[in-house]
PDB file of N, CA and C in Angstrom:
ATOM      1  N   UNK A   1     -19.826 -18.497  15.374  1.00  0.00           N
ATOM      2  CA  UNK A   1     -19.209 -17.785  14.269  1.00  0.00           C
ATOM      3  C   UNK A   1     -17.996 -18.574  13.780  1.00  0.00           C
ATOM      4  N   UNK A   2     -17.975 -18.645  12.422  1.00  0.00           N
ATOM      5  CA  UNK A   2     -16.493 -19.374  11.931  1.00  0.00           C
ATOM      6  C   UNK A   2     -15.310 -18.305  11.860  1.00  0.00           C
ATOM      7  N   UNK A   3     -14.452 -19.001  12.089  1.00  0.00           N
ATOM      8  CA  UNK A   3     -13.034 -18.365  11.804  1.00  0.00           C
ATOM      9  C   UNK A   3     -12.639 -18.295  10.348  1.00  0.00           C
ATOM     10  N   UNK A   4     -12.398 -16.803  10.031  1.00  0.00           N
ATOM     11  CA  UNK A   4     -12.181 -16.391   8.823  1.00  0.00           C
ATOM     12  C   UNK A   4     -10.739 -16.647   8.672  1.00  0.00           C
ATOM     13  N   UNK A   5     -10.077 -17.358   7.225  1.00  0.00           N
ATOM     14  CA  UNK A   5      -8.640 -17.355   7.170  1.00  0.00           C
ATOM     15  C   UNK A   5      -8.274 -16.194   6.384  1.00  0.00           C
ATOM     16  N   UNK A   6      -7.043 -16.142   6.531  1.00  0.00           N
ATOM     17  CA  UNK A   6      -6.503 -14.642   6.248  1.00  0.00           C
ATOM     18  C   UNK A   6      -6.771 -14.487   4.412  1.00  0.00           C
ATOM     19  N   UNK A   7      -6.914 -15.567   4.525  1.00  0.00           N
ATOM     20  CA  UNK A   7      -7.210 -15.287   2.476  1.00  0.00           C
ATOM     21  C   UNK A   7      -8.765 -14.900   2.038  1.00  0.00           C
ATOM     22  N   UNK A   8      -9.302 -15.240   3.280  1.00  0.00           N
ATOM     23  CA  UNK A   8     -10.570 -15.004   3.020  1.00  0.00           C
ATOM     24  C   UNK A   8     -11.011 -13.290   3.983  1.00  0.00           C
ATOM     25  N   UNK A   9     -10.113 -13.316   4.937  1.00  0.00           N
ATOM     26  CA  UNK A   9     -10.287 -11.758   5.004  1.00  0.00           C
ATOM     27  C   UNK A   9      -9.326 -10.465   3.573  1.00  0.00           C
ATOM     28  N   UNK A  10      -8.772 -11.463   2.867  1.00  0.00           N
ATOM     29  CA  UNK A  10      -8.374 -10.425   1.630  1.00  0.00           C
ATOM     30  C   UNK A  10      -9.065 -10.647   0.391  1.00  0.00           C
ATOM     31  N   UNK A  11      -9.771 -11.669   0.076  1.00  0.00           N
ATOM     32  CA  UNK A  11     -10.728 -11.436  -0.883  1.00  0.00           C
ATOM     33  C   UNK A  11     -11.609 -10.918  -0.133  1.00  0.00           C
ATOM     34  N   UNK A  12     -12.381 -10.929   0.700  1.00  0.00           N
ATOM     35  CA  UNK A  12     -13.333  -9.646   1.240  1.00  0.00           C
ATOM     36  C   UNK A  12     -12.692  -8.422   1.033  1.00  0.00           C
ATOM     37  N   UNK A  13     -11.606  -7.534   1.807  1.00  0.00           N
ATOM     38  CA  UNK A  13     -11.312  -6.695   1.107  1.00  0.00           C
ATOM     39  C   UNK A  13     -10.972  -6.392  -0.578  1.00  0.00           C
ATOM     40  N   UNK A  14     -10.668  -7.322  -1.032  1.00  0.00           N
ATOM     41  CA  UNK A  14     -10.334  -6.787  -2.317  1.00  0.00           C
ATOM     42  C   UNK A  14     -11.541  -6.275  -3.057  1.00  0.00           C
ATOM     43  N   UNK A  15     -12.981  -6.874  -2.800  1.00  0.00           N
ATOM     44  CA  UNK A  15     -14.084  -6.238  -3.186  1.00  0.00           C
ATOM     45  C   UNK A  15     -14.218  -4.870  -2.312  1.00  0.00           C
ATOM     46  N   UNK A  16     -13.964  -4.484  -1.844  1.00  0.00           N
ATOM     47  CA  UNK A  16     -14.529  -2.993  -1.809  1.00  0.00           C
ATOM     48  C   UNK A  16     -13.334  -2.133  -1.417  1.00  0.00           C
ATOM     49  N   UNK A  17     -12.066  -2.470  -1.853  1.00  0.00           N
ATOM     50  CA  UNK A  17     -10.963  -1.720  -1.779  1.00  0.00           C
ATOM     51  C   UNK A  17     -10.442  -0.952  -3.280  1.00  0.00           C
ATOM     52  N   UNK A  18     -10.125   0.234  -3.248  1.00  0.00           N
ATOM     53  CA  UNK A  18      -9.550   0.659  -5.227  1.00  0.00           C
ATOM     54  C   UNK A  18      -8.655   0.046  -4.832  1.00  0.00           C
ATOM     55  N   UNK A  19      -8.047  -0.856  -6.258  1.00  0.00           N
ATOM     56  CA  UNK A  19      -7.074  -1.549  -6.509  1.00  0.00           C
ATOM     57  C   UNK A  19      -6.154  -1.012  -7.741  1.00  0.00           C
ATOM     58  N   UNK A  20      -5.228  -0.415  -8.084  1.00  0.00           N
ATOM     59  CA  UNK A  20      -4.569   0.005  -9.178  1.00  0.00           C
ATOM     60  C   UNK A  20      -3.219  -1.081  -9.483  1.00  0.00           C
ATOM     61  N   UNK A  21      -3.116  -0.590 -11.098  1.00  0.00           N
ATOM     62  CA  UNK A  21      -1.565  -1.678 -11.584  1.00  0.00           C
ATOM     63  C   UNK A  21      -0.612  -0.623 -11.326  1.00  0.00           C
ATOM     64  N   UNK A  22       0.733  -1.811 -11.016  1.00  0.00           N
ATOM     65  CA  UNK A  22       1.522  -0.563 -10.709  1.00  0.00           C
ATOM     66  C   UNK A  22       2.202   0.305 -11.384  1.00  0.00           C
ATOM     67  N   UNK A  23       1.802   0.610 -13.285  1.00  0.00           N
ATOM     68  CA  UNK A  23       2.005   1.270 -13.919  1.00  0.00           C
ATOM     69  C   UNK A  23       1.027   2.653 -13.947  1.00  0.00           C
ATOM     70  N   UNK A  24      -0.531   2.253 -13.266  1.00  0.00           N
ATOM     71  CA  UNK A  24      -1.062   3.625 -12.746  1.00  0.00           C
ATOM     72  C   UNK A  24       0.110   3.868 -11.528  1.00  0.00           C
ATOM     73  N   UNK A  25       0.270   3.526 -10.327  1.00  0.00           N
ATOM     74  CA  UNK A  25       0.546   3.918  -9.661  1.00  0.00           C
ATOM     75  C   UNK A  25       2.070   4.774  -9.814  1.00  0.00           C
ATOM     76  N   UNK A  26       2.723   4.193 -10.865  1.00  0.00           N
ATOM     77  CA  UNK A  26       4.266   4.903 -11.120  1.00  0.00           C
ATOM     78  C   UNK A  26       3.634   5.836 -12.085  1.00  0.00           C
ATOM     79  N   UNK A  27       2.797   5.907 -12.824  1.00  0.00           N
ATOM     80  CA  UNK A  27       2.072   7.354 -13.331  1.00  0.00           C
ATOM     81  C   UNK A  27       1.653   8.261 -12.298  1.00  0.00           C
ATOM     82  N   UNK A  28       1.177   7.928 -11.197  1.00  0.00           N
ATOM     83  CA  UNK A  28       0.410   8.891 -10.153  1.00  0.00           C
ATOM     84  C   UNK A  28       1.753   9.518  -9.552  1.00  0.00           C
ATOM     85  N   UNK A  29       2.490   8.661  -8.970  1.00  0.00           N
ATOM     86  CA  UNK A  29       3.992   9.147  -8.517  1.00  0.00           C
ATOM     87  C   UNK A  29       5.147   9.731  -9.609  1.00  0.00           C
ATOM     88  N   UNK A  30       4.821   9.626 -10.756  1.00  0.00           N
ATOM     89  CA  UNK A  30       5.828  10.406 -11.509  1.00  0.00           C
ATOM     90  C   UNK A  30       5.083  12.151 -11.571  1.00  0.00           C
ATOM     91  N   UNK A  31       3.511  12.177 -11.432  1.00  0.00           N
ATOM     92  CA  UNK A  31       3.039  13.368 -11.406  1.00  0.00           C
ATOM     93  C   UNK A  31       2.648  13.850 -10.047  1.00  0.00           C
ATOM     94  N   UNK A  32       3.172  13.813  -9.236  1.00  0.00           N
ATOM     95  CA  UNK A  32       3.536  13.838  -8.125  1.00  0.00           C
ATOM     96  C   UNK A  32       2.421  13.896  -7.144  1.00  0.00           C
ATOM     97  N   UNK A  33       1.027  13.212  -7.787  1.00  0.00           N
ATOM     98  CA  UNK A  33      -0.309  13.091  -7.097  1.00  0.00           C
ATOM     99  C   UNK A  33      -0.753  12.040  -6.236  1.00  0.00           C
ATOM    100  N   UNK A  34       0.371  11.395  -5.381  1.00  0.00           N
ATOM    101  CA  UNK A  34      -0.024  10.536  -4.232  1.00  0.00           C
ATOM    102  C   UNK A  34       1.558  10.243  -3.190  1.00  0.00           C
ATOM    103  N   UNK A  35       0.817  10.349  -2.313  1.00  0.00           N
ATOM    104  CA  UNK A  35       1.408   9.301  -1.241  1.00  0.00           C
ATOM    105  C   UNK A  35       1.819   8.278  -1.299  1.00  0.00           C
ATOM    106  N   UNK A  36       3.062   7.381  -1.370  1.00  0.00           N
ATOM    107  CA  UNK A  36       3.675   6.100  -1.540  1.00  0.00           C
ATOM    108  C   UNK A  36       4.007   5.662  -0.353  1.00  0.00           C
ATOM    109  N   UNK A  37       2.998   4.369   0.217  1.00  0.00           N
ATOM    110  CA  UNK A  37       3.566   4.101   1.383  1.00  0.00           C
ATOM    111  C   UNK A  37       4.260   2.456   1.223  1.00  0.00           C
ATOM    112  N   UNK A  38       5.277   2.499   1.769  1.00  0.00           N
ATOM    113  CA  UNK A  38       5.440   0.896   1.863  1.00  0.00           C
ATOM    114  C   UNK A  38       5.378  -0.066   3.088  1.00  0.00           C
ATOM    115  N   UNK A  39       4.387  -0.928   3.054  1.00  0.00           N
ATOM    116  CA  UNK A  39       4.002  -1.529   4.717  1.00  0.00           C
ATOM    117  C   UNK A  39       4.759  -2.603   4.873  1.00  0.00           C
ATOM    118  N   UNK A  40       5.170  -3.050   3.876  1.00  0.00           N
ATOM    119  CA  UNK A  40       6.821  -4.025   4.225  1.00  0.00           C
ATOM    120  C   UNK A  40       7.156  -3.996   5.478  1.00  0.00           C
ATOM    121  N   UNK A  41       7.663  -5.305   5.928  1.00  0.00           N
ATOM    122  CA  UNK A  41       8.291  -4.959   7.513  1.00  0.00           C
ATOM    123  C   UNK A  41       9.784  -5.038   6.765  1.00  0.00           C
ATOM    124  N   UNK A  42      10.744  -4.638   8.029  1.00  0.00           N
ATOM    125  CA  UNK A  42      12.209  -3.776   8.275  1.00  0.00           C
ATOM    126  C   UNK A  42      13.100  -4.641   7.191  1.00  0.00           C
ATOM    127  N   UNK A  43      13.098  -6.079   7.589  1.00  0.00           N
ATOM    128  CA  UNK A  43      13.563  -7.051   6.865  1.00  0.00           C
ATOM    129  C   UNK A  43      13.854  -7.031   5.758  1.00  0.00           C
ATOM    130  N   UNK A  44      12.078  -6.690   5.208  1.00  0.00           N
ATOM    131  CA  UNK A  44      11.918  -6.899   3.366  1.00  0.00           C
ATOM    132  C   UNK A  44      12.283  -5.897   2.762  1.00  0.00           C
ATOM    133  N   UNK A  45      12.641  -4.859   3.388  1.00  0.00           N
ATOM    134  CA  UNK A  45      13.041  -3.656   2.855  1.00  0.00           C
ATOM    135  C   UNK A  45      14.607  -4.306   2.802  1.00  0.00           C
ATOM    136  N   UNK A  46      15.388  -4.479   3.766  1.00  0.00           N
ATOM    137  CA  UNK A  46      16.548  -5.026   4.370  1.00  0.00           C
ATOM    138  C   UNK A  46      17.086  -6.172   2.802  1.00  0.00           C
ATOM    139  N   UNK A  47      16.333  -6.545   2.673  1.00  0.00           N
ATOM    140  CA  UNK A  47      16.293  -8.086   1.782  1.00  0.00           C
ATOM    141  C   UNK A  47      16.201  -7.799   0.102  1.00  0.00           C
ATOM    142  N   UNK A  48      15.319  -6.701   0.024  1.00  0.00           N
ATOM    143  CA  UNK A  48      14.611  -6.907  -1.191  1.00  0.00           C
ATOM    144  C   UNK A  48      14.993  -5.361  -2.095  1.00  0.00           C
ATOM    145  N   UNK A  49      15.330  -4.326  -0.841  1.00  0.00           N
ATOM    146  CA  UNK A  49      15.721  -2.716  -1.678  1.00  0.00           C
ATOM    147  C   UNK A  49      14.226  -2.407  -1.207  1.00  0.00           C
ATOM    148  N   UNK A  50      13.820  -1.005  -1.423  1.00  0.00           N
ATOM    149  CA  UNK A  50      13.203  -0.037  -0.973  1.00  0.00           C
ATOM    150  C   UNK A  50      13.076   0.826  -2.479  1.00  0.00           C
ATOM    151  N   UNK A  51      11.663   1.257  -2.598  1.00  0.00           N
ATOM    152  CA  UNK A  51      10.911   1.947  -3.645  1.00  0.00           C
ATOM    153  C   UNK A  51      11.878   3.622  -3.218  1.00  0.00           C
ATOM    154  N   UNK A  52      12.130   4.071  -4.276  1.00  0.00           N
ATOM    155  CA  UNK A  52      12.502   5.231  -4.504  1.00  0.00           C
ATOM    156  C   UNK A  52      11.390   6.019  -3.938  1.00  0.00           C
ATOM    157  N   UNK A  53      11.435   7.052  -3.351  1.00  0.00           N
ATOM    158  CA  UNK A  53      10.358   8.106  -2.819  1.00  0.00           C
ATOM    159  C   UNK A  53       9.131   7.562  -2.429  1.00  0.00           C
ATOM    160  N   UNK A  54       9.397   6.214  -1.737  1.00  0.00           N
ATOM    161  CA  UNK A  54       8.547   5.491  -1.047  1.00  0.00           C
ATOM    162  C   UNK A  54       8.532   5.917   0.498  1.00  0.00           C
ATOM    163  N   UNK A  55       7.391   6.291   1.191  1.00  0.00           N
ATOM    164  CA  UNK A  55       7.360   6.306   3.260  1.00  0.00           C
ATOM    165  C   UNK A  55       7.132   5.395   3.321  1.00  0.00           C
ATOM    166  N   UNK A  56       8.442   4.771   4.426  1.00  0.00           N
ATOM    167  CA  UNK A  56       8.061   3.370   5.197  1.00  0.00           C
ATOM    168  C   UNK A  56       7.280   3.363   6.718  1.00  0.00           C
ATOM    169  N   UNK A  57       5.898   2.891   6.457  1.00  0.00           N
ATOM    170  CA  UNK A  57       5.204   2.100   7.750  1.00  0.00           C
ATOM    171  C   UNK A  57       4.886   1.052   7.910  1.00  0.00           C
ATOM    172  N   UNK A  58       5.279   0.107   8.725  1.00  0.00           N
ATOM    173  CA  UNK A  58       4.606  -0.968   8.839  1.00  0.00           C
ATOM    174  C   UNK A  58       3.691  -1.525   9.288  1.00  0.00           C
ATOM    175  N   UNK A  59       3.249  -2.399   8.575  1.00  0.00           N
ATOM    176  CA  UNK A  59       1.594  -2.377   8.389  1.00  0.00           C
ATOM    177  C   UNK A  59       1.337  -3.046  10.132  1.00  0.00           C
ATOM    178  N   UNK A  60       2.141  -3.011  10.791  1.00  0.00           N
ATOM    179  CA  UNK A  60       1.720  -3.504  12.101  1.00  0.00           C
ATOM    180  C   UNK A  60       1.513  -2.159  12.986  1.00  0.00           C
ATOM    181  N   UNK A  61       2.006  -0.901  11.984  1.00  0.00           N
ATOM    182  CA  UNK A  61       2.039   0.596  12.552  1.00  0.00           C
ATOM    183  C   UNK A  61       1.021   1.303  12.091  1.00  0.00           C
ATOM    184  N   UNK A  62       0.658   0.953  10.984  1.00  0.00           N
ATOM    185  CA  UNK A  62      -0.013   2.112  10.220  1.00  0.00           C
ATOM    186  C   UNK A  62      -1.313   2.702  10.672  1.00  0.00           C
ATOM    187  N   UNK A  63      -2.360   1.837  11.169  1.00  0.00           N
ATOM    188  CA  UNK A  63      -3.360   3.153  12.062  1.00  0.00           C
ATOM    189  C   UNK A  63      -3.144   3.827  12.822  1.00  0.00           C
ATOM    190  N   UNK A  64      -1.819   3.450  13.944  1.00  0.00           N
ATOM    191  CA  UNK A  64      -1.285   4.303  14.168  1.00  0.00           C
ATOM    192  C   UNK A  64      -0.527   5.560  14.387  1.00  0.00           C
ATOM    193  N   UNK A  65       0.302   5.291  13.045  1.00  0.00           N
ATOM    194  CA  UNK A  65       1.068   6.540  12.319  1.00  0.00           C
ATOM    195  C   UNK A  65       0.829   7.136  11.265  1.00  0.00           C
ATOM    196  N   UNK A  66      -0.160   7.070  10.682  1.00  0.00           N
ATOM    197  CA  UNK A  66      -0.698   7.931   9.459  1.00  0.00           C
ATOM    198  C   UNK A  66      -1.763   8.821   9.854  1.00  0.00           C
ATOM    199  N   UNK A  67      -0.701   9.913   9.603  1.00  0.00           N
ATOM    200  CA  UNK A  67      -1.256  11.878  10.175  1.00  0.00           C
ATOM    201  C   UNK A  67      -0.469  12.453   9.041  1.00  0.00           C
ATOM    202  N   UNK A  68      -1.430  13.600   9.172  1.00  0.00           N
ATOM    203  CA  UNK A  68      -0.261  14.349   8.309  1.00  0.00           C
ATOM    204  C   UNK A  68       0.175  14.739   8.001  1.00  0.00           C
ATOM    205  N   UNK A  69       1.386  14.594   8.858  1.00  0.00           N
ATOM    206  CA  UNK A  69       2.729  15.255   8.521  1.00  0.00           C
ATOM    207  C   UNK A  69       3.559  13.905   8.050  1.00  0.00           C
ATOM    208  N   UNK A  70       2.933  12.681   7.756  1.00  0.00           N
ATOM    209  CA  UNK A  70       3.424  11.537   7.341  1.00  0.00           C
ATOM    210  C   UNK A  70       2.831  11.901   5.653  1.00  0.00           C
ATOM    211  N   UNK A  71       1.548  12.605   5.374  1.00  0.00           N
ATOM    212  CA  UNK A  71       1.148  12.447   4.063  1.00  0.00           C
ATOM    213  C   UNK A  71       0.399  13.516   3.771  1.00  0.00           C
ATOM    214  N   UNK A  72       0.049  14.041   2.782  1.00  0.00           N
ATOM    215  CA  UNK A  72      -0.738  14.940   2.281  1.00  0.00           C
ATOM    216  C   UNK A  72      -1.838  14.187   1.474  1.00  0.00           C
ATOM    217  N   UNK A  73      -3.197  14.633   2.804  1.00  0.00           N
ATOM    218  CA  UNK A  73      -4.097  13.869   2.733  1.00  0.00           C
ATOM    219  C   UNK A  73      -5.410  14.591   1.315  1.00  0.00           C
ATOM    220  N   UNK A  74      -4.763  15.668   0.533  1.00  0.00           N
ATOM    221  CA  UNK A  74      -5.252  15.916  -0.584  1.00  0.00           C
ATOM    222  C   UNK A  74      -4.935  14.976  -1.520  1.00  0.00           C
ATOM    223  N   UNK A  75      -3.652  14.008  -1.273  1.00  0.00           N
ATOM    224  CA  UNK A  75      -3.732  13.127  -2.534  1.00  0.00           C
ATOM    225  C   UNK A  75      -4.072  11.864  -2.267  1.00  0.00           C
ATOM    226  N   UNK A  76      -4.109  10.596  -3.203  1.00  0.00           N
ATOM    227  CA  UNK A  76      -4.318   9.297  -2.900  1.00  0.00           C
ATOM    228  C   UNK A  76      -2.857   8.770  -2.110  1.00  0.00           C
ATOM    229  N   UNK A  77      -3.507   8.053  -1.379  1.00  0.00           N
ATOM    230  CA  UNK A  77      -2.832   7.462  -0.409  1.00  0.00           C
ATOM    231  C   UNK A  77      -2.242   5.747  -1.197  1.00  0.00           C
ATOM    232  N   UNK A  78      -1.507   5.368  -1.585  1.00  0.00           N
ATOM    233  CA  UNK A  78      -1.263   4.453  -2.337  1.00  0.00           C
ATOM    234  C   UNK A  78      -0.349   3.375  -1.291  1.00  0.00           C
ATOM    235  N   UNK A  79      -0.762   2.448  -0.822  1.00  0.00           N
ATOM    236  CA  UNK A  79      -0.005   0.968  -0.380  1.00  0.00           C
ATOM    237  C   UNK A  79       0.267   0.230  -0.793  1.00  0.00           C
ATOM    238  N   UNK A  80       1.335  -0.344  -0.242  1.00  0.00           N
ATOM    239  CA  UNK A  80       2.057  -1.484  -1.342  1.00  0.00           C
ATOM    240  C   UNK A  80       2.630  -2.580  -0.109  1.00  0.00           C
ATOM    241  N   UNK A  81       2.807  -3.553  -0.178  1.00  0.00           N
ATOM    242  CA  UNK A  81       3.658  -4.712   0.632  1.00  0.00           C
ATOM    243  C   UNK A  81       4.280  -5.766  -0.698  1.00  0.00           C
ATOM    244  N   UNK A  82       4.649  -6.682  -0.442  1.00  0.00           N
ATOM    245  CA  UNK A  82       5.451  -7.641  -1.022  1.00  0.00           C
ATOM    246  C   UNK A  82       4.594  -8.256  -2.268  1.00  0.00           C
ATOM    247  N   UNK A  83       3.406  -8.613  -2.531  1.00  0.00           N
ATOM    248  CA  UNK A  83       2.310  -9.238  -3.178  1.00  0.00           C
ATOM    249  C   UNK A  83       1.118  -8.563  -3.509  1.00  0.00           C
ATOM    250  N   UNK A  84       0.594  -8.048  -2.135  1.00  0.00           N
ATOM    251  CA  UNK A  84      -0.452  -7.067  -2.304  1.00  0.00           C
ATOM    252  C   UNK A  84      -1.802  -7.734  -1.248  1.00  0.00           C
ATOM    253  N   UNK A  85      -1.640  -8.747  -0.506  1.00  0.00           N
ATOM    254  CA  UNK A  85      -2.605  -8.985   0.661  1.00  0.00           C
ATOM    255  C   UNK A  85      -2.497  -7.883   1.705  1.00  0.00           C
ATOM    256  N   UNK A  86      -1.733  -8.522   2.187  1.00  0.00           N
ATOM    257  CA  UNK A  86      -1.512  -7.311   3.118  1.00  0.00           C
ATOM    258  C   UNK A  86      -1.911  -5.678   2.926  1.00  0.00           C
ATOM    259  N   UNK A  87      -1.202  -4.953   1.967  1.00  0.00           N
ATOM    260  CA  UNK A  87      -1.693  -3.877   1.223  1.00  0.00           C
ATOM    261  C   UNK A  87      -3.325  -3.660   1.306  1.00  0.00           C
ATOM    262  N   UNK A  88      -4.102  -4.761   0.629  1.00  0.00           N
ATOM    263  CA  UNK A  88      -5.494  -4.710   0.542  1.00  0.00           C
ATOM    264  C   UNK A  88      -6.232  -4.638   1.844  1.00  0.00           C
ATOM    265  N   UNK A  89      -5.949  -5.405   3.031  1.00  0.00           N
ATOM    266  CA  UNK A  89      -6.491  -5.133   4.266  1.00  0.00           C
ATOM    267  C   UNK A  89      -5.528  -4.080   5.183  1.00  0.00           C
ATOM    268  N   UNK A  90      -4.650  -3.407   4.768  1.00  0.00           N
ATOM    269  CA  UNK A  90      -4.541  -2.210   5.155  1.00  0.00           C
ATOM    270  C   UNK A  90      -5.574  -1.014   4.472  1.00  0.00           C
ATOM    271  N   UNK A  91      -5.631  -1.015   3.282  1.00  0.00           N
ATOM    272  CA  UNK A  91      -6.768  -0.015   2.500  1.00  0.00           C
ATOM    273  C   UNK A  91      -7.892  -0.210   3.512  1.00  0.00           C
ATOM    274  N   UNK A  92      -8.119  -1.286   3.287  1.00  0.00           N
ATOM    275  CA  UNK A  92      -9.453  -1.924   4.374  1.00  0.00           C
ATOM    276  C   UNK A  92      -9.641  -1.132   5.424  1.00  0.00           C
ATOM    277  N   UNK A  93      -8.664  -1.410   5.915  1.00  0.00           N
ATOM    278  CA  UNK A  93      -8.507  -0.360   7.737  1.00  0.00           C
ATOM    279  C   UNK A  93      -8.408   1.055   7.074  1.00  0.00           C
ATOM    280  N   UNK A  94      -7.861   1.426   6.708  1.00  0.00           N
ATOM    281  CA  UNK A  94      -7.543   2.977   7.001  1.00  0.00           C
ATOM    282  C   UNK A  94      -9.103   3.324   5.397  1.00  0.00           C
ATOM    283  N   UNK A  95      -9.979   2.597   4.953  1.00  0.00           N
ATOM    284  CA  UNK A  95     -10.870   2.701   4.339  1.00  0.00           C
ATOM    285  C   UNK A  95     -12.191   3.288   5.575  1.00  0.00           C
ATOM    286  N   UNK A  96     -11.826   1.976   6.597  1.00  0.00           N
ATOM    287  CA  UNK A  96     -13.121   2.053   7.474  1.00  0.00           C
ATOM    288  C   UNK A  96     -12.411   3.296   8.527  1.00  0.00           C
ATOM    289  N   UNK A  97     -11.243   3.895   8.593  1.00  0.00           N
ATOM    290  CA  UNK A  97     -10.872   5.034   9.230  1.00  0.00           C
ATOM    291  C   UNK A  97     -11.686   6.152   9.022  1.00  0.00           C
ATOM    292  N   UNK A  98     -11.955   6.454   7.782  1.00  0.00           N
ATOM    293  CA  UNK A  98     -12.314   7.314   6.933  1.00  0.00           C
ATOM    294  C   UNK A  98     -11.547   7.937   5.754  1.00  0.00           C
ATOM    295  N   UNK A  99     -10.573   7.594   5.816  1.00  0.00           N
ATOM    296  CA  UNK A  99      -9.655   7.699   4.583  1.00  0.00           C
ATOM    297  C   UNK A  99     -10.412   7.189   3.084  1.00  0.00           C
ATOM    298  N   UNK A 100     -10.697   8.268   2.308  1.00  0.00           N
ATOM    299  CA  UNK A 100     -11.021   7.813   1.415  1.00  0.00           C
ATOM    300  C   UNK A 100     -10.336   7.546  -0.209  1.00  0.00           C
ATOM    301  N   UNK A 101      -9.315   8.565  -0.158  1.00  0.00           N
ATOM    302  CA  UNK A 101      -8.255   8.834  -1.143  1.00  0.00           C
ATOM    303  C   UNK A 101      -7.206   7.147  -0.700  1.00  0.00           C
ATOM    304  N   UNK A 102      -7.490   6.059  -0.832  1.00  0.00           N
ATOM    305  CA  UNK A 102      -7.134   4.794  -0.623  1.00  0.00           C
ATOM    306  C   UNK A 102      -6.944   4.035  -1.485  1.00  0.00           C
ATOM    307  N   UNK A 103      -6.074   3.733  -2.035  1.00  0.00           N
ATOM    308  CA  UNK A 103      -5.776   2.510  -2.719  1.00  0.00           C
ATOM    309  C   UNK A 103      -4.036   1.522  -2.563  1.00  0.00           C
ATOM    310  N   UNK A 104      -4.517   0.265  -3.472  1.00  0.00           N
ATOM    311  CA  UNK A 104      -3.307  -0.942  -3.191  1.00  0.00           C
ATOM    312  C   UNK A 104      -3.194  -1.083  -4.234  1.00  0.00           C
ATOM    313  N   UNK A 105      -1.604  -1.734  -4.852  1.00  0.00           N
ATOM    314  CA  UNK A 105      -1.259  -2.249  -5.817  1.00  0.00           C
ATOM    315  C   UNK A 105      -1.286  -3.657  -6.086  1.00  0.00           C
ATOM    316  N   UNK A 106      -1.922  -4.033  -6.605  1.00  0.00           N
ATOM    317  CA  UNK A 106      -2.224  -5.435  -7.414  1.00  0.00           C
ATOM    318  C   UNK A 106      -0.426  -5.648  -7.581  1.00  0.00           C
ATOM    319  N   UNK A 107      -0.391  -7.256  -6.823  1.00  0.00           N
ATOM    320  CA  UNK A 107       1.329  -7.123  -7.494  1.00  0.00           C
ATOM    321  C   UNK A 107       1.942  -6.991  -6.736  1.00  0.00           C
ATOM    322  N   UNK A 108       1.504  -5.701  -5.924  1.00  0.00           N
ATOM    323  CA  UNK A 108       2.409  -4.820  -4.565  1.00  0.00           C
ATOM    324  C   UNK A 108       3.820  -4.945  -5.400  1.00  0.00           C
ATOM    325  N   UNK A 109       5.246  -5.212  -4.481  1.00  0.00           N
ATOM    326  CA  UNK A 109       6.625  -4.596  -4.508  1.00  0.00           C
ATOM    327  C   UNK A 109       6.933  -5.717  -6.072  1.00  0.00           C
ATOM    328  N   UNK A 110       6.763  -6.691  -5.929  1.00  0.00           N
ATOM    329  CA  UNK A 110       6.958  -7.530  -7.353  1.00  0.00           C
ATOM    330  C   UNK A 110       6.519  -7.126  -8.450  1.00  0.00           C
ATOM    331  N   UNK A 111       5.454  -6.555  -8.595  1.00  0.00           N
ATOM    332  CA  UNK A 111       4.760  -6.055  -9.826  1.00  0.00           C
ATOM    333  C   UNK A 111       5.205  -4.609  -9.555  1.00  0.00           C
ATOM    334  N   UNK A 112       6.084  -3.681  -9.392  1.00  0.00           N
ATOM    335  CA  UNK A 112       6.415  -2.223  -8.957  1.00  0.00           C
ATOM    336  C   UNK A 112       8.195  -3.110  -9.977  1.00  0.00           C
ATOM    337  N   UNK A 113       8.187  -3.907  -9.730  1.00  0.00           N
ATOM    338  CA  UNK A 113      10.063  -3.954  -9.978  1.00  0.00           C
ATOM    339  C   UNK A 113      10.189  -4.435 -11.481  1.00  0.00           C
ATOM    340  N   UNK A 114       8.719  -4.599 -11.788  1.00  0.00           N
ATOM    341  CA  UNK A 114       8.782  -4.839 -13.028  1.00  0.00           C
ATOM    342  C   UNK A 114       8.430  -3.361 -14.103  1.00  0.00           C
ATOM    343  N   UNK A 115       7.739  -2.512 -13.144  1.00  0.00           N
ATOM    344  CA  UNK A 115       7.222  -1.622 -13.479  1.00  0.00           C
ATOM    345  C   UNK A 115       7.902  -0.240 -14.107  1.00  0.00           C
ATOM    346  N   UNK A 116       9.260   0.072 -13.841  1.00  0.00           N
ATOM    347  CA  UNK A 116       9.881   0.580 -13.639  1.00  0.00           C
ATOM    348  C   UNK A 116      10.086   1.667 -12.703  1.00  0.00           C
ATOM    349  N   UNK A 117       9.468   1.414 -11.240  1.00  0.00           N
ATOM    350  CA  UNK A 117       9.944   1.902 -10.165  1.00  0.00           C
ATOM    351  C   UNK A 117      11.852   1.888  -9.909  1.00  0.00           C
ATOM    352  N   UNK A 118      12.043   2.677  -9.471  1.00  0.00           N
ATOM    353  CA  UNK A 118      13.556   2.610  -8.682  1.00  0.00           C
ATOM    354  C   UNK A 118      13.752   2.012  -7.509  1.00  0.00           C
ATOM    355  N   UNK A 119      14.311   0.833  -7.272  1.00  0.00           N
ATOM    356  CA  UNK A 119      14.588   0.615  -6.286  1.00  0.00           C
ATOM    357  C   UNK A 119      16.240   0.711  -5.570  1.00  0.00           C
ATOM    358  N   UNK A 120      16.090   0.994  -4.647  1.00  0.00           N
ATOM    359  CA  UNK A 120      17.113   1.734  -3.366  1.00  0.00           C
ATOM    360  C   UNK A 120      18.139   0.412  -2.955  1.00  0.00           C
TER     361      UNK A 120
END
């Protein structure tokens, strides 16, 4: 078997992950119909500011800690990291969880700061 590189395990996910811009996604969160998670590690939050009415998990946490009393699993579950790789093979995982209300932002936190998200 060959060794998959990490770019090639995120174009695999990006085909069968929902992907939204982050002007849907600041539409979904201004009508208060999703979950905003940010999988950023401590740092980039530390470095870069933090999404307004964003939950922070990191994506080295997140099958772990997403229950819910972390989210209300009636709405879409929306991820975001720095770019949006990461993001996409988190959907991935918590896709093959059974989570189906799943999606990533194209862009992730860069394309959100253009978006007019608030950042912290």
């Amino acid at each position: 078997m060959a060794i998959k590189s990490s770019q090639t395990l995120v174009t695999e996910a990006l085909k069968v992950v929902k992907t939204i811009s982050s002007d849907e996604a600041l539409k979904l969160c201004n009508e208060n119909k999703c979950n905003l998670i940010d999988i950023r590690e401590e740092i980039e939050l530390e470095n870069n500011g933090k999404v307004e009415n964003s939950f922070h998990v990191p994506r080295g946490l997140l099958e772990f800690s997403i229950n819910s009393e972390i989210v209300d699993f009636n709405k879409e579950i929306i991820l975001f990291c720095a770019a949006g790789g990461r993001s996409a093979l988190a959907a991935k995982a918590l896709n093959e969880m059974g989570f189906e209300k799943v999606s990533h932002i194209d862009g992730g936190f860069a394309a959100m700061c253009e978006s007019g998200f608030k950042i912290t």
